[in-house]
Protein backbone atom coordinates (compact mmCIF):
# COMPACT_ATOMS: atom_id res chain seq x y z
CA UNK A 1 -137.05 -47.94 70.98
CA UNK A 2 -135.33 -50.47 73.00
CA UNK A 3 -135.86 -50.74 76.81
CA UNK A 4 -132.81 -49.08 78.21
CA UNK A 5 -132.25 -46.05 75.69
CA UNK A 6 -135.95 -45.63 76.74
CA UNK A 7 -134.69 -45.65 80.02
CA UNK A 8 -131.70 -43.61 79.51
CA UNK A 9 -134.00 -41.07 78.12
CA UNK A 10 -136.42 -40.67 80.56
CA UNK A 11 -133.08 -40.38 83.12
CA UNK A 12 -132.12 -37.52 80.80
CA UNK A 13 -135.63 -36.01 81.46
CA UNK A 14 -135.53 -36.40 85.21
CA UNK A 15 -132.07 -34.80 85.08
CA UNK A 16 -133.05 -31.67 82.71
CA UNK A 17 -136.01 -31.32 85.05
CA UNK A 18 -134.07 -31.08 88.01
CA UNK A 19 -131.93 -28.73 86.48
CA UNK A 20 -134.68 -26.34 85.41
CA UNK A 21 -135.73 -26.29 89.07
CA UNK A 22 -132.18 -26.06 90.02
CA UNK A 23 -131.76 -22.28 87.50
CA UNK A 24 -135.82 -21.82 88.65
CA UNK A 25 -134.52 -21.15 91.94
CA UNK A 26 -131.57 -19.92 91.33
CA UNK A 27 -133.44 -16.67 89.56
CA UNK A 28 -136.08 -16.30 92.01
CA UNK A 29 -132.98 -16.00 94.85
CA UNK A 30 -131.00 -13.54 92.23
CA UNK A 31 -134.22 -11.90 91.88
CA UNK A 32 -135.42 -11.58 95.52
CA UNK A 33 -131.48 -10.10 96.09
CA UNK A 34 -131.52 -7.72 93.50
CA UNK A 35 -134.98 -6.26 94.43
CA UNK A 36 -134.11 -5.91 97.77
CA UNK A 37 -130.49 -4.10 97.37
CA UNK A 38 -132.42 -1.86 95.28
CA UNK A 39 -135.35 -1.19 98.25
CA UNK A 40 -131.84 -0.92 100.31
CA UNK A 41 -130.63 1.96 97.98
CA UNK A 42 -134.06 3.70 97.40
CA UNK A 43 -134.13 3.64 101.53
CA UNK A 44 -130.27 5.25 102.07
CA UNK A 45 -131.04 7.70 99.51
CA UNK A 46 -134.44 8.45 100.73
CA UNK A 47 -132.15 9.16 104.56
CA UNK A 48 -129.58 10.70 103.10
CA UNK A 49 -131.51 13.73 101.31
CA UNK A 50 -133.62 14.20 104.17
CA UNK A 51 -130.24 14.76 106.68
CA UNK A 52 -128.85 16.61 103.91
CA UNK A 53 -132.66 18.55 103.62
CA UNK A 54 -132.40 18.91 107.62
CA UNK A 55 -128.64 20.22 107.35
CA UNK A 56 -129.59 22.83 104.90
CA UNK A 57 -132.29 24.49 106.98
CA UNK A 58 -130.32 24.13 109.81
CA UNK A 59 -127.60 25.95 108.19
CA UNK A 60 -129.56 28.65 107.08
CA UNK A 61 -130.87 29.04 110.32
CA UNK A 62 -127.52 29.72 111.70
CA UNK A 63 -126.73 31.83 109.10
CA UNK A 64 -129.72 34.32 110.14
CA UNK A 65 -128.67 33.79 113.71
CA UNK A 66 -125.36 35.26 112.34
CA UNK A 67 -126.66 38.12 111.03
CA UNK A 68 -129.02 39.06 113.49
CA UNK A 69 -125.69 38.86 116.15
CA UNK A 70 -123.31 40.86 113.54
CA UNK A 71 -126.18 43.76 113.49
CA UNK A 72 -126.67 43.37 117.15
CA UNK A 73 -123.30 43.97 117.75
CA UNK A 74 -123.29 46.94 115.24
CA UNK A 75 -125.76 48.55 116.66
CA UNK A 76 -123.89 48.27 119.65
CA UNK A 77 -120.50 49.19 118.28
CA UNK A 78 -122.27 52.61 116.79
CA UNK A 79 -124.19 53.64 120.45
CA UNK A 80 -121.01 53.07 121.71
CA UNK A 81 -119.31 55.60 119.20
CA UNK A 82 -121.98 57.87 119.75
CA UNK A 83 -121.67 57.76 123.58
CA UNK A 84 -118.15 58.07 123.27
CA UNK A 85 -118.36 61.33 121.11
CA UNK A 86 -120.98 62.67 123.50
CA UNK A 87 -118.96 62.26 126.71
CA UNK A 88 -115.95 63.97 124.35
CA UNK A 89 -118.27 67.04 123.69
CA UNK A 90 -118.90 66.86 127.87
CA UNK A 91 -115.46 66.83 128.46
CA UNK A 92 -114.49 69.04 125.83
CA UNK A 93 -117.00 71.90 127.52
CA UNK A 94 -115.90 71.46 130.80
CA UNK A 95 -112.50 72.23 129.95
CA UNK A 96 -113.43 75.26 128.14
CA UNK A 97 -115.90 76.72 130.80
CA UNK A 98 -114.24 75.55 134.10
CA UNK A 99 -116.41 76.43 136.97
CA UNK A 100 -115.65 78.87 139.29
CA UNK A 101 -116.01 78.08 142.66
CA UNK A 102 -115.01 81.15 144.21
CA UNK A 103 -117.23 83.91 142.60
């Protein structure tokens, strides 16, 4: 081989070289991206079903809050009835025994 396709070869070398290096780094970057949008993801996820874990039990929580209200307020709504009935048997009995003041 002659001196400059030698030369013109070697250049060729140096410039393959340098782009190997070039696409070397350009995967490790791509790489390095990819694995951390995917740490990213695993770590929203990871939040996101624990809030929606939280909401849950906080949800059912207030549910038997509900309940325990709506059968407070039952129980409530039926001494109040029976109260109501009782004083209407009272009343009901004074009316038919008045008292007589004057005996």
């Amino acid at each position: 081989m002659h001196d400059p396709e030698r030369e013109h070869f070697r250049q060729e070398i140096r410039d393959l070289r340098r782009a190997n290096r070039f696409w070397k780094r350009v995967a490790t970057v791509t790489t390095t991206l990819a694995a951390l949008l995917l740490l990213l993801a695993a770590g929203v996820g990871a939040t996101m079903m624990s809030r929606l874990r939280i909401e849950r039990r906080e949800a059912a929580q207030a549910m038997k809050e509900a309940e325990i209200q709506r059968d407070i307020a039952e129980q409530q709504r039926q001494e109040a009835e029976q109260a109501r009935g009782e004083a209407e048997k009272l009343q009901n009995r004074g009316h038919r025994f008045p008292s007589n003041p004057n005996p």
